[in-house]
PDB file of N, CA and C in Angstrom:
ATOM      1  N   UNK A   1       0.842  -1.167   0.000  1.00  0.00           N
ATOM      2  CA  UNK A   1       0.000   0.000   0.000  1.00  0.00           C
ATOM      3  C   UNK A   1       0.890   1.235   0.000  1.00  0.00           C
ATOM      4  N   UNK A   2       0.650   1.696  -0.928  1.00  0.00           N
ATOM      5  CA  UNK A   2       1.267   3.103  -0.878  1.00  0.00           C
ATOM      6  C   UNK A   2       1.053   4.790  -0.029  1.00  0.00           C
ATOM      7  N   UNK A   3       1.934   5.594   0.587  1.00  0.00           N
ATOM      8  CA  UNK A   3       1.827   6.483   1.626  1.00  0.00           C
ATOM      9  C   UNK A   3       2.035   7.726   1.004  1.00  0.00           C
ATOM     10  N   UNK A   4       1.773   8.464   0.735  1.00  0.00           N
ATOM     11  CA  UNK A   4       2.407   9.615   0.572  1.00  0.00           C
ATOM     12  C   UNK A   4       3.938   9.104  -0.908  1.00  0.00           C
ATOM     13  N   UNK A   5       4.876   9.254   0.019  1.00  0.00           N
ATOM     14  CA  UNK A   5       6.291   8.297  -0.799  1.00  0.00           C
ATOM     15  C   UNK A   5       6.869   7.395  -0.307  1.00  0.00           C
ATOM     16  N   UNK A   6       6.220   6.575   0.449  1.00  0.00           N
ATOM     17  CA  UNK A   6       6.689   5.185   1.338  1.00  0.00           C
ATOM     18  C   UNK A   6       5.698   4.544   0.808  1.00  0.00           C
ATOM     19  N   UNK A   7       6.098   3.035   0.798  1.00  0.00           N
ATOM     20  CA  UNK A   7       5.351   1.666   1.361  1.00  0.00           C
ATOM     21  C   UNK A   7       5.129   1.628   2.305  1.00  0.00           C
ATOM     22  N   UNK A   8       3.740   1.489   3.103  1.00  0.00           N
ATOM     23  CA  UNK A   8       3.586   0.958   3.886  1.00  0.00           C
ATOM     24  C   UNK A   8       3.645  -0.523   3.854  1.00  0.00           C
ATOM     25  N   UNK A   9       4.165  -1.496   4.918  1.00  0.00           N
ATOM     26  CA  UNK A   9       4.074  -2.849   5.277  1.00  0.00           C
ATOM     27  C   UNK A   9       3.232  -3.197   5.733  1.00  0.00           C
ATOM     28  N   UNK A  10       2.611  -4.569   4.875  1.00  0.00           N
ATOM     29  CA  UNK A  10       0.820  -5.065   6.080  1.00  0.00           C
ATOM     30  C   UNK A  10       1.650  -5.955   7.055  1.00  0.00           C
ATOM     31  N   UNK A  11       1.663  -5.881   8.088  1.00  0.00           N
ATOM     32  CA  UNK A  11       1.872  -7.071   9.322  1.00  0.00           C
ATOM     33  C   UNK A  11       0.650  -7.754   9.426  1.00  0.00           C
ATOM     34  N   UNK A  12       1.187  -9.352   9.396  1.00  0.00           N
ATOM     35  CA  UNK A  12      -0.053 -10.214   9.888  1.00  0.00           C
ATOM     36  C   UNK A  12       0.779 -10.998  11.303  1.00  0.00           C
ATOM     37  N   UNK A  13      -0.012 -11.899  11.792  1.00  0.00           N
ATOM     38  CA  UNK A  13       0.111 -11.992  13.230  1.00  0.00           C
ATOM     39  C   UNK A  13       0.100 -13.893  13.398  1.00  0.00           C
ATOM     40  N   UNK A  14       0.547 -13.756  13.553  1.00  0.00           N
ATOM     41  CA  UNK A  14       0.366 -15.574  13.885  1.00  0.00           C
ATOM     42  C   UNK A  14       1.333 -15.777  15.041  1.00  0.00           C
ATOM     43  N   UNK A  15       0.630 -16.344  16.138  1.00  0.00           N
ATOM     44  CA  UNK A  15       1.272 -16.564  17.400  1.00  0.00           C
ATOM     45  C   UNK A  15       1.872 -17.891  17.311  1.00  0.00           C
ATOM     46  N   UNK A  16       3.672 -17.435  17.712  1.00  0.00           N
ATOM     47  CA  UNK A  16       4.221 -19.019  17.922  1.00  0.00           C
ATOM     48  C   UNK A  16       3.593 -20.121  18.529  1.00  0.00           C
ATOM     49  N   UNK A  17       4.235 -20.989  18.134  1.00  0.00           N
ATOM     50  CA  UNK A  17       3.933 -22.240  18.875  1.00  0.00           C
ATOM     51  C   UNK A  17       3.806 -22.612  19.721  1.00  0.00           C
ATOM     52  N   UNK A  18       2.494 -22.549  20.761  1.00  0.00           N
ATOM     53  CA  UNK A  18       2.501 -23.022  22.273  1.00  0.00           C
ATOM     54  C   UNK A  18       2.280 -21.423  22.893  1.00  0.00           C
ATOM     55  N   UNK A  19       1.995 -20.371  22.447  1.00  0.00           N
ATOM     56  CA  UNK A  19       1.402 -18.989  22.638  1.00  0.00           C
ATOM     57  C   UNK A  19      -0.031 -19.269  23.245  1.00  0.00           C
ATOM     58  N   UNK A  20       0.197 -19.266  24.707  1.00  0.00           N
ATOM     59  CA  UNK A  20      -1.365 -19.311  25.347  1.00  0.00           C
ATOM     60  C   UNK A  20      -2.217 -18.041  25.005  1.00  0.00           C
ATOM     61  N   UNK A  21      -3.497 -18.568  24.329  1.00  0.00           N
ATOM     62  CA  UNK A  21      -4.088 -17.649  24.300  1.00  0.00           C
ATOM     63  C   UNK A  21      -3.412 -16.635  22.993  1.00  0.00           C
ATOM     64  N   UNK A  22      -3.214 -17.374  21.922  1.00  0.00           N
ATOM     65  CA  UNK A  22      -2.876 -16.138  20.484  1.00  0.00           C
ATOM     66  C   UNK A  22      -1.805 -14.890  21.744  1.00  0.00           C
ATOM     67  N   UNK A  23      -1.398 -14.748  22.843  1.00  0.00           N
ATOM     68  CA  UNK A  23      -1.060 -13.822  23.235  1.00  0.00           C
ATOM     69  C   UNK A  23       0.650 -14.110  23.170  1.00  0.00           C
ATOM     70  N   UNK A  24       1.844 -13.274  22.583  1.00  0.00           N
ATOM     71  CA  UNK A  24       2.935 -13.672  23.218  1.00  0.00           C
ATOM     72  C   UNK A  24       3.896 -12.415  23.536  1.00  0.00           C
ATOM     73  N   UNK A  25       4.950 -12.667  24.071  1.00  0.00           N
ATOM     74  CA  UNK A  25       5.661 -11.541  24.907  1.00  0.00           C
ATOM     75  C   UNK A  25       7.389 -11.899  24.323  1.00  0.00           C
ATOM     76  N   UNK A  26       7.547 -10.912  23.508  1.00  0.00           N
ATOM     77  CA  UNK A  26       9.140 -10.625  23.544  1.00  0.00           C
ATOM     78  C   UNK A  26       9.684  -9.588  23.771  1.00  0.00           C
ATOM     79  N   UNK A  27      10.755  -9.388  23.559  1.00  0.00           N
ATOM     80  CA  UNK A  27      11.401  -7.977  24.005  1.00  0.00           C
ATOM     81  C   UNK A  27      11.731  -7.618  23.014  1.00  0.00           C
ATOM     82  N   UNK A  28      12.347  -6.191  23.035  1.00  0.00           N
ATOM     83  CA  UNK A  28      12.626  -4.956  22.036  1.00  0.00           C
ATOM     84  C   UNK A  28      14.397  -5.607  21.764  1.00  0.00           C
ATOM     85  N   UNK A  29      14.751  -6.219  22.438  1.00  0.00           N
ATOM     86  CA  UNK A  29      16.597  -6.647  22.115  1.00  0.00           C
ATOM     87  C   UNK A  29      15.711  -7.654  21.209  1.00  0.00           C
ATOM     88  N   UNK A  30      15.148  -9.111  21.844  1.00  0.00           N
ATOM     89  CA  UNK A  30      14.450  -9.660  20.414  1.00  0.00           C
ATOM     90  C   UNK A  30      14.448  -8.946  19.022  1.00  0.00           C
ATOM     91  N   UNK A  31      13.497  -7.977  19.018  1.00  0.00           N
ATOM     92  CA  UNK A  31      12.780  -7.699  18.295  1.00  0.00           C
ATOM     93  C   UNK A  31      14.024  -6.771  17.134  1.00  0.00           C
ATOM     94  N   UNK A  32      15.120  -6.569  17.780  1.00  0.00           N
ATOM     95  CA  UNK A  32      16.231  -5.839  16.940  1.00  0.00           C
ATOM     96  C   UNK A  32      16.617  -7.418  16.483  1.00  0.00           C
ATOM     97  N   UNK A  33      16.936  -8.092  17.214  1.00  0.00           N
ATOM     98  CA  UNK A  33      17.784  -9.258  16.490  1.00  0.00           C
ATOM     99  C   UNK A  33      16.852 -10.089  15.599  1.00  0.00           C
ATOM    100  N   UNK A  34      15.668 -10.327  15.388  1.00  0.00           N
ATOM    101  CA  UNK A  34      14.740 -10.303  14.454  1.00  0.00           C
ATOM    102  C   UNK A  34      14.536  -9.542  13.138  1.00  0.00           C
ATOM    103  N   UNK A  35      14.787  -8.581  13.227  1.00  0.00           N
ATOM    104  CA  UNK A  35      15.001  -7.396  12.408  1.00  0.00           C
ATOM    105  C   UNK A  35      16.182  -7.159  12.156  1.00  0.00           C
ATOM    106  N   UNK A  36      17.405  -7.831  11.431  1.00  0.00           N
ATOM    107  CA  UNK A  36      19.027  -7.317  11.214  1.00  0.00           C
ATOM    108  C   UNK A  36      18.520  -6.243   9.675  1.00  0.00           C
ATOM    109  N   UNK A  37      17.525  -6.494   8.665  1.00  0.00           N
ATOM    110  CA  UNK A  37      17.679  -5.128   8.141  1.00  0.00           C
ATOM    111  C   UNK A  37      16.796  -4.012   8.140  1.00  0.00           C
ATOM    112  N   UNK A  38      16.353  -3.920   9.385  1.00  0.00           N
ATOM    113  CA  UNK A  38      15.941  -2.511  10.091  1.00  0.00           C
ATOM    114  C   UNK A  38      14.280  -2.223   9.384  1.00  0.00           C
ATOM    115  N   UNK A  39      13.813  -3.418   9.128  1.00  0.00           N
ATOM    116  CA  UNK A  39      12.030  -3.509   8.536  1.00  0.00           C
ATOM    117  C   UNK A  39      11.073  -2.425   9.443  1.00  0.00           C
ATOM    118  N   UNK A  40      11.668  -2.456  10.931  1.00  0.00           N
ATOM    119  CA  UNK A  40      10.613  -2.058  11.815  1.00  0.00           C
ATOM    120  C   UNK A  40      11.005  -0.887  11.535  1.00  0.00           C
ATOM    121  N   UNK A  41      12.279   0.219  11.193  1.00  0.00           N
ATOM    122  CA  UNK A  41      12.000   1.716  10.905  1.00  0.00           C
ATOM    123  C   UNK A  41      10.906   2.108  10.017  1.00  0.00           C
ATOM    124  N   UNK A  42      10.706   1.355   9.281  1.00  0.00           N
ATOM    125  CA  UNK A  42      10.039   1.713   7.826  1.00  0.00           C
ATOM    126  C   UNK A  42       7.833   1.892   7.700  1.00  0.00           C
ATOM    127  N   UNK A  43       7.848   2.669   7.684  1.00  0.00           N
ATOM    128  CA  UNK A  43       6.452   2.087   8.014  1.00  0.00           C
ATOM    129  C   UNK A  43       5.726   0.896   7.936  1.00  0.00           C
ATOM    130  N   UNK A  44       4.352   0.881   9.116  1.00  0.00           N
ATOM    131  CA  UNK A  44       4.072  -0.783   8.674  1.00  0.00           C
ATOM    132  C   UNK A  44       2.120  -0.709   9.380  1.00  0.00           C
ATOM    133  N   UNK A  45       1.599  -1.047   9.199  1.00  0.00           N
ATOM    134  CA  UNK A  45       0.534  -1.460   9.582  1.00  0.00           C
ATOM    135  C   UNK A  45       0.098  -2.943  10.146  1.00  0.00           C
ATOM    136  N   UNK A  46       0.292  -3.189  11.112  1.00  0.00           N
ATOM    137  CA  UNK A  46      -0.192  -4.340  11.395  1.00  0.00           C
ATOM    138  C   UNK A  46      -1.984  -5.000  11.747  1.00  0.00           C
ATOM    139  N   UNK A  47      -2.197  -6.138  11.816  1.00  0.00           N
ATOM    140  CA  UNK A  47      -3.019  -6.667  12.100  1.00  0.00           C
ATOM    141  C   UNK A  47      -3.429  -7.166  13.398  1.00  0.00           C
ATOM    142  N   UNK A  48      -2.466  -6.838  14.573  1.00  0.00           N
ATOM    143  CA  UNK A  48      -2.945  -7.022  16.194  1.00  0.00           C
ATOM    144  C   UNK A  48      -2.616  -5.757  16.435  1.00  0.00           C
ATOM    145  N   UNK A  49      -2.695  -6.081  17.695  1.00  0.00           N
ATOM    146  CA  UNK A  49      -2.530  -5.149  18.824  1.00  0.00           C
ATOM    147  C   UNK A  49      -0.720  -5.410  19.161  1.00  0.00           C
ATOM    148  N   UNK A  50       0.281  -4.402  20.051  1.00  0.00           N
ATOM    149  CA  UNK A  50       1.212  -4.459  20.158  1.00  0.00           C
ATOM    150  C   UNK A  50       1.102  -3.984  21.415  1.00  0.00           C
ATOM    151  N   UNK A  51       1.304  -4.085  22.344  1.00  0.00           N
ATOM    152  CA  UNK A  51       1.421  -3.467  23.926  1.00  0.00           C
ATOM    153  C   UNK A  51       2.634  -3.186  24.454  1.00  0.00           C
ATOM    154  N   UNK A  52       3.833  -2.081  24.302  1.00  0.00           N
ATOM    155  CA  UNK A  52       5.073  -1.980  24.633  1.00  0.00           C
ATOM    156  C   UNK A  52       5.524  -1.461  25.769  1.00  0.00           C
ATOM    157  N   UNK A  53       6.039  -1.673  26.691  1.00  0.00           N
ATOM    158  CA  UNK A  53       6.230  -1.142  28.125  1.00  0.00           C
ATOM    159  C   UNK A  53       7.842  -0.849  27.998  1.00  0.00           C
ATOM    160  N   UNK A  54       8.098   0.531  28.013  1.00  0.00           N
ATOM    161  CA  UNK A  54       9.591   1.044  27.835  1.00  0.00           C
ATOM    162  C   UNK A  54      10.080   0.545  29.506  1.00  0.00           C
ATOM    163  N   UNK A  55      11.176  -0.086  29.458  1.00  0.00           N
ATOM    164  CA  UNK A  55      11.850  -0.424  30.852  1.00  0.00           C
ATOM    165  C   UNK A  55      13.356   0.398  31.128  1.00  0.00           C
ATOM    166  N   UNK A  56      13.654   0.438  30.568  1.00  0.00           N
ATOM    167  CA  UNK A  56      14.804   1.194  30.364  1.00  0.00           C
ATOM    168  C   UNK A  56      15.210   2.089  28.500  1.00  0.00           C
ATOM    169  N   UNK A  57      15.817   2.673  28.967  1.00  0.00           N
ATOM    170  CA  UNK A  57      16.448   3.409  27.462  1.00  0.00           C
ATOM    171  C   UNK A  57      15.597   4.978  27.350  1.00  0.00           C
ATOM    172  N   UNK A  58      16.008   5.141  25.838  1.00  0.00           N
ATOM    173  CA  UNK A  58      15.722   6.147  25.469  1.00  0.00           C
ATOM    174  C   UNK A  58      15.519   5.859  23.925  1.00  0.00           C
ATOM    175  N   UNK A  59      14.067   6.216  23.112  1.00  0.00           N
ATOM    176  CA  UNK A  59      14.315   6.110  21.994  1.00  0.00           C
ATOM    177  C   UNK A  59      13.114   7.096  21.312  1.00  0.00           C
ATOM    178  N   UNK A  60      12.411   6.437  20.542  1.00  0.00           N
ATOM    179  CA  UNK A  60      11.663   6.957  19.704  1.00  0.00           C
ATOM    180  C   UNK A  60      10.622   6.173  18.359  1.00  0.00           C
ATOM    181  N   UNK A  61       9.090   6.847  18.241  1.00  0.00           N
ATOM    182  CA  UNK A  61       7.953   5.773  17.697  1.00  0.00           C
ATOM    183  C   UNK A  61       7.395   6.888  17.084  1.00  0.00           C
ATOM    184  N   UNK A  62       6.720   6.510  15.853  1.00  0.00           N
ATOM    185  CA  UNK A  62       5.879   7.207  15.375  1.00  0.00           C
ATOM    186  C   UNK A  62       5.001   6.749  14.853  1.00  0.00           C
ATOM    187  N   UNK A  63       4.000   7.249  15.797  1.00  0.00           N
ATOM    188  CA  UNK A  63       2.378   6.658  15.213  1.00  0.00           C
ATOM    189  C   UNK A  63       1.255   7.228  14.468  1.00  0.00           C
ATOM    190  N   UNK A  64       0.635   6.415  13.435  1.00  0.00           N
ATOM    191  CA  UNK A  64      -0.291   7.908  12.445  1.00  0.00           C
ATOM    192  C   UNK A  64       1.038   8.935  12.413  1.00  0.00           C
ATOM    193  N   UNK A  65       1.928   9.338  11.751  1.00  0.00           N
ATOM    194  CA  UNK A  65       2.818  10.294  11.630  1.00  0.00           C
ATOM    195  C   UNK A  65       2.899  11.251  12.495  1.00  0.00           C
ATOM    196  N   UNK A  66       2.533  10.942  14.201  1.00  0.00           N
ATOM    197  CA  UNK A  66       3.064  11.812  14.795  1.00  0.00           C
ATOM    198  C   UNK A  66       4.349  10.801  15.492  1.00  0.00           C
ATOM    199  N   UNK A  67       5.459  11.826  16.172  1.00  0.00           N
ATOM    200  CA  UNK A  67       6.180  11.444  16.677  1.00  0.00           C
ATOM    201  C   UNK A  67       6.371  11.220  18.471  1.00  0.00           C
ATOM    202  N   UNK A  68       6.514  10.509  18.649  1.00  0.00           N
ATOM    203  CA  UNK A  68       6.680  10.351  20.147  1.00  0.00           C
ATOM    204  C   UNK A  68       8.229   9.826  20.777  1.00  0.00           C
ATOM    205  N   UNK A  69       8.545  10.290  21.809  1.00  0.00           N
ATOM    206  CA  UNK A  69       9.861  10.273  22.466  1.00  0.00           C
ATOM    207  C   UNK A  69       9.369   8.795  23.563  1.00  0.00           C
ATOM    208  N   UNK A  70      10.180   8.024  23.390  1.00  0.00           N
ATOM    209  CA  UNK A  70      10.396   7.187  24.902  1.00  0.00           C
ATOM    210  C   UNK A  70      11.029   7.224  25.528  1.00  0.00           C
ATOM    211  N   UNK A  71      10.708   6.703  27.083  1.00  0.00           N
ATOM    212  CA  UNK A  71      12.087   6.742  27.945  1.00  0.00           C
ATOM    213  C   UNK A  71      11.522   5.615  28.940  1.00  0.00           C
ATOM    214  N   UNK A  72      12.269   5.145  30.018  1.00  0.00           N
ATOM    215  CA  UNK A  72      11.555   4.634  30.649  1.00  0.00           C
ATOM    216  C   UNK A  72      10.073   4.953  31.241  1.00  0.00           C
ATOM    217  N   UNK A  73       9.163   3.982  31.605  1.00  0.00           N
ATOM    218  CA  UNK A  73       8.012   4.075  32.113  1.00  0.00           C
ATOM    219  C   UNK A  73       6.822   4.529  30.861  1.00  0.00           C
ATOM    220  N   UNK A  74       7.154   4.726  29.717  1.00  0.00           N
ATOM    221  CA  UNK A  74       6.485   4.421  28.529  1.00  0.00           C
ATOM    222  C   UNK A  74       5.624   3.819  28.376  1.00  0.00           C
ATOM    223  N   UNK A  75       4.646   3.693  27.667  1.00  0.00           N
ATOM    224  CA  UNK A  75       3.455   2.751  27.465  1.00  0.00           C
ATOM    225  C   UNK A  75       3.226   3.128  25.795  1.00  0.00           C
ATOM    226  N   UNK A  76       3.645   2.262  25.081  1.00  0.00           N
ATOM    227  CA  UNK A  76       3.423   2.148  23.198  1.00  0.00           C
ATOM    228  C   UNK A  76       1.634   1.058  23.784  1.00  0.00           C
ATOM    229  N   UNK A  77       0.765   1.762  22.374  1.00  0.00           N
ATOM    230  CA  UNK A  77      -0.473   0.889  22.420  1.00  0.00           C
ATOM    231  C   UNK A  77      -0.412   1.109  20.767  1.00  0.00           C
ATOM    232  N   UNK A  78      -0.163   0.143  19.967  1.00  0.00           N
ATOM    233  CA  UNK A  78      -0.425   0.057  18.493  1.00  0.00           C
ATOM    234  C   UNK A  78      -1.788  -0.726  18.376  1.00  0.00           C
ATOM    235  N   UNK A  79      -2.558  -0.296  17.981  1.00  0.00           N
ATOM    236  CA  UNK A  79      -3.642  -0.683  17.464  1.00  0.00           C
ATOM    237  C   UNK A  79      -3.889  -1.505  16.070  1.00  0.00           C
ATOM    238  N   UNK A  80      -4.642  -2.512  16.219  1.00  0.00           N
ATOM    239  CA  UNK A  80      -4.742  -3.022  14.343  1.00  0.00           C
ATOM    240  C   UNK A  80      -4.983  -2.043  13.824  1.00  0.00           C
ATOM    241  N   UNK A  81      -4.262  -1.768  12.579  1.00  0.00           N
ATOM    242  CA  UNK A  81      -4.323  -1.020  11.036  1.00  0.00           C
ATOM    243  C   UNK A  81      -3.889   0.319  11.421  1.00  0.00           C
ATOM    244  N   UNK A  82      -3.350   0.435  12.606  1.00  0.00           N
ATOM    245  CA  UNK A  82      -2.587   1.750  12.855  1.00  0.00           C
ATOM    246  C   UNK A  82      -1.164   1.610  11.870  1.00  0.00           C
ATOM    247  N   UNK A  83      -0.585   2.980  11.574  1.00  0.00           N
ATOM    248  CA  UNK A  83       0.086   3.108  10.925  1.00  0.00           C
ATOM    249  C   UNK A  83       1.345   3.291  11.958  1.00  0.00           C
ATOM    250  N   UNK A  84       2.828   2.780  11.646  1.00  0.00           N
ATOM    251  CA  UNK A  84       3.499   2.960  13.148  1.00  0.00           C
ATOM    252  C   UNK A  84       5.004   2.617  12.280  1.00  0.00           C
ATOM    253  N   UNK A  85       6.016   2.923  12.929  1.00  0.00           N
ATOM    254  CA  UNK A  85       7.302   2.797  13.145  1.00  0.00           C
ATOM    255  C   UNK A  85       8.273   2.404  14.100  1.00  0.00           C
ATOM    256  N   UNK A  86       9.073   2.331  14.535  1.00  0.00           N
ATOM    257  CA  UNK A  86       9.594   2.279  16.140  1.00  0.00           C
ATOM    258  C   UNK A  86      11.232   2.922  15.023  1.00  0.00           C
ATOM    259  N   UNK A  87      11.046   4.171  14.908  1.00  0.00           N
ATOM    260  CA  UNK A  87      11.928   5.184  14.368  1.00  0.00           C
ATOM    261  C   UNK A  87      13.323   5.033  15.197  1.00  0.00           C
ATOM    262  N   UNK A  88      13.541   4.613  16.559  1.00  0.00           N
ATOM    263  CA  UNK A  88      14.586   4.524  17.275  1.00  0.00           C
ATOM    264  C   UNK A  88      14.138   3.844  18.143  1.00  0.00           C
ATOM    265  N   UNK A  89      14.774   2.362  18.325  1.00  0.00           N
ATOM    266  CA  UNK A  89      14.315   1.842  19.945  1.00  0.00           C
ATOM    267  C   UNK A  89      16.269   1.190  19.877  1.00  0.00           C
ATOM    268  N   UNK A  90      16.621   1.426  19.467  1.00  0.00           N
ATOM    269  CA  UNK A  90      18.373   0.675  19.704  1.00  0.00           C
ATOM    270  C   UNK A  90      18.681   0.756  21.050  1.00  0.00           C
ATOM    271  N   UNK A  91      18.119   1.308  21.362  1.00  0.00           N
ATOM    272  CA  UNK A  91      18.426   1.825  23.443  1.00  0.00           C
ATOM    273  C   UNK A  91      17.752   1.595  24.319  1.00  0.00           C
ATOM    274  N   UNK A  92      16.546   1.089  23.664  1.00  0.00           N
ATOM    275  CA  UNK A  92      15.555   0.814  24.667  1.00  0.00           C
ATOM    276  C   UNK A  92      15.195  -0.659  24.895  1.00  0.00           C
ATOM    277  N   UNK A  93      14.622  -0.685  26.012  1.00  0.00           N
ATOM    278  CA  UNK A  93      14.708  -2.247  26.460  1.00  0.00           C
ATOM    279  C   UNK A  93      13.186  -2.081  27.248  1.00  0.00           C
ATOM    280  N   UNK A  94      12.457  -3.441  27.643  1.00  0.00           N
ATOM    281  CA  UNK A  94      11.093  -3.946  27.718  1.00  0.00           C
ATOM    282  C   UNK A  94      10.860  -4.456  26.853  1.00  0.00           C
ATOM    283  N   UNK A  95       9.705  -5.221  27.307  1.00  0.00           N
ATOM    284  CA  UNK A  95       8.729  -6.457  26.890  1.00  0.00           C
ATOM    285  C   UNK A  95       7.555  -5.400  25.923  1.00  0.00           C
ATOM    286  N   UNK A  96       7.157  -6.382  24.953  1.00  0.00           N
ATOM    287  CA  UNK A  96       6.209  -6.260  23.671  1.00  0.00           C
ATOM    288  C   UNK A  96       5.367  -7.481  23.678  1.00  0.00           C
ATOM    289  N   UNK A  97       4.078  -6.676  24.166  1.00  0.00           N
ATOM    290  CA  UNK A  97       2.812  -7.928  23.982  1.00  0.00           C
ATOM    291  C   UNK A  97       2.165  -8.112  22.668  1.00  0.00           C
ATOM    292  N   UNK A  98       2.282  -8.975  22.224  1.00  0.00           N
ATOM    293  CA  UNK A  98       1.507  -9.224  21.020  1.00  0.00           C
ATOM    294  C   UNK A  98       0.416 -10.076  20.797  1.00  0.00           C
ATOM    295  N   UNK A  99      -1.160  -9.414  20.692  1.00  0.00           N
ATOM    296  CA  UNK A  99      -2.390 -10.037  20.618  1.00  0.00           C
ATOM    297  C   UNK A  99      -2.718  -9.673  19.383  1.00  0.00           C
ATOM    298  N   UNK A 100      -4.157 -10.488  18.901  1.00  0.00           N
ATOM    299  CA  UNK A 100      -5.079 -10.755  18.720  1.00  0.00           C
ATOM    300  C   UNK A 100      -6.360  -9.410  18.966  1.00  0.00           C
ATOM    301  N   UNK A 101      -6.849  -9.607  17.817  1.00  0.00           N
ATOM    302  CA  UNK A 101      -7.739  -8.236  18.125  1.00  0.00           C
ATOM    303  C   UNK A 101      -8.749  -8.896  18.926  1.00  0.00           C
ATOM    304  N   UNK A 102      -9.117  -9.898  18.890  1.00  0.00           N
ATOM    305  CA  UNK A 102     -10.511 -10.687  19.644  1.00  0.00           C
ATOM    306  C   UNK A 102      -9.827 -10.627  20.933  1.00  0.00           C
ATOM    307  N   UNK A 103      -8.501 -10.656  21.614  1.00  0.00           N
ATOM    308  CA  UNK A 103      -8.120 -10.905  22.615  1.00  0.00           C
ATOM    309  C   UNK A 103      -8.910 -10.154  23.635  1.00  0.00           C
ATOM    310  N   UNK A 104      -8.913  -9.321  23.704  1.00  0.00           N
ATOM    311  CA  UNK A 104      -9.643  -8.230  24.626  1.00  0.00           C
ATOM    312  C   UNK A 104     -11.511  -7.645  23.922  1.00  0.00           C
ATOM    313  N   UNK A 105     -11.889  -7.723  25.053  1.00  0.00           N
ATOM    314  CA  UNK A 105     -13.022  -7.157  24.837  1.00  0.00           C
ATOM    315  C   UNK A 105     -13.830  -5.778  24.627  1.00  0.00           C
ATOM    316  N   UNK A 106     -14.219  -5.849  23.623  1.00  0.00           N
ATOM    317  CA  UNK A 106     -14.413  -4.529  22.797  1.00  0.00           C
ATOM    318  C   UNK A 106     -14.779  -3.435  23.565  1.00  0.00           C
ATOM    319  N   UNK A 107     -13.999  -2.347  23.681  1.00  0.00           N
ATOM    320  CA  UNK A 107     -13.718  -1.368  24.568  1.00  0.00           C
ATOM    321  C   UNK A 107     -14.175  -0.207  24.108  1.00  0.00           C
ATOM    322  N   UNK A 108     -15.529  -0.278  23.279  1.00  0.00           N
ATOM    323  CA  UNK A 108     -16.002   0.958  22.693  1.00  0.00           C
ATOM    324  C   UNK A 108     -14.787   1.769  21.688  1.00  0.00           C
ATOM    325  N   UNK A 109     -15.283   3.527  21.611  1.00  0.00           N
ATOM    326  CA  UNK A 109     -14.162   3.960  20.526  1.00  0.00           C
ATOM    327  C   UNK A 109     -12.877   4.102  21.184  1.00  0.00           C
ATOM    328  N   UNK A 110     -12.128   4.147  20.309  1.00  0.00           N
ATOM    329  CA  UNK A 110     -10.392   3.967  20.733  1.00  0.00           C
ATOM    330  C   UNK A 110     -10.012   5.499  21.793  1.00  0.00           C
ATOM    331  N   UNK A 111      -9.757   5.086  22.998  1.00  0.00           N
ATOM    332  CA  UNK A 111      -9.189   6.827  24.032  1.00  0.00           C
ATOM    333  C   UNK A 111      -8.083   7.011  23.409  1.00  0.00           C
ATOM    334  N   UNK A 112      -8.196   8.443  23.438  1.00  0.00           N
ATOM    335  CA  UNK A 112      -7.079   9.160  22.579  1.00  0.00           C
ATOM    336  C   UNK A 112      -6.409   9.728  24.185  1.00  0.00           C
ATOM    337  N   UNK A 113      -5.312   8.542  24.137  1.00  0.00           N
ATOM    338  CA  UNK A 113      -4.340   8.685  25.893  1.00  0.00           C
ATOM    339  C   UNK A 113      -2.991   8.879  24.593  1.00  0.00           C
ATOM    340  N   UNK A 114      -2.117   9.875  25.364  1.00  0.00           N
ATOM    341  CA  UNK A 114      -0.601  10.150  25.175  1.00  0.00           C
ATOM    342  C   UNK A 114      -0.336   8.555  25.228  1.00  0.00           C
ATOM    343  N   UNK A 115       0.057   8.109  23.868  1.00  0.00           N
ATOM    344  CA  UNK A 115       0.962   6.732  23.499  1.00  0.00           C
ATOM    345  C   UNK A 115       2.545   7.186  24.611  1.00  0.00           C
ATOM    346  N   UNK A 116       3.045   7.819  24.385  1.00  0.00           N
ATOM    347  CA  UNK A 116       4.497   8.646  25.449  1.00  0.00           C
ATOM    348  C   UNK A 116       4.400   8.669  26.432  1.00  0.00           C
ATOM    349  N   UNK A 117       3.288   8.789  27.293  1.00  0.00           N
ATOM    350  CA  UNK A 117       2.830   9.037  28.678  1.00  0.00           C
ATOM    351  C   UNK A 117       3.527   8.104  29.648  1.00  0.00           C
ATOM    352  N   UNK A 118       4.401   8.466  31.051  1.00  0.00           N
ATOM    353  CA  UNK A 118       4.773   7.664  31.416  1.00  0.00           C
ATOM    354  C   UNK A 118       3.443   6.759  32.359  1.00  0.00           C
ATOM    355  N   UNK A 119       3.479   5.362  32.134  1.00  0.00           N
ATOM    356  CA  UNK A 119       2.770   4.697  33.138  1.00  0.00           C
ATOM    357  C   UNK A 119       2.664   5.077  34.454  1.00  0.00           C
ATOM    358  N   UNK A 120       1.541   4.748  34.997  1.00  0.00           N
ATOM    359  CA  UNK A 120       1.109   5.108  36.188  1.00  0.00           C
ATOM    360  C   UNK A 120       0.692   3.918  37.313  1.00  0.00           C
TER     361      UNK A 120
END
């Protein structure tokens, strides 16, 4: 699908093997060594949900083309068919939940909460 002057990427979702519940949990060091040629800078749209909890570092995400800063205590919420990047996470460290849109129960329209916001 084409952006402006990017490709966007469709992400689809298929939970490894033995993933209780379509739900699974890796980390952002994973998720670089998964990625050796840097797919996740580039735009992408996926098909779940992504739940990212910044634990340490300092980096940077951009969602729908705005930009957001991380640092610790972060909370990333990618939504299916959101448009997203992770523009800089080389520094940052935490766990990445990856569901299923059925996973959770339909929560009315989407709250527009600071994706950057530190957790509370």
């Amino acid at each position: 699908m084409e952006s402006g002057h990017r490709t966007v990427r469709q992400l689809h979702y298929l939970p490894a093997l033995g993933a209780a519940y379509g739900v699974e949990v890796l980390s952002f060091a994973r998720l670089r060594e998964m990625d050796g040629a840097g797919a996740r800078t580039r735009p992408q749209r996926p098909d779940f949900h992504v739940l990212a909890l910044v634990a340490s570092g300092r980096g940077g995400h951009v969602a729908d083309f705005e930009t957001y800063h991380l640092r610790a205590g972060s909370v990333v919420w990618i939504r299916p068919g959101m448009v997203h990047r992770w523009s800089d996470v080389n520094g940052v460290d935490g766990p990445l939940i990856l569901f299923r849109p059925g996973f959770l129960p339909d929560l009315g329209p989407t709250p527009a909460w600071d994706l950057s916001a530190p957790a509370t």
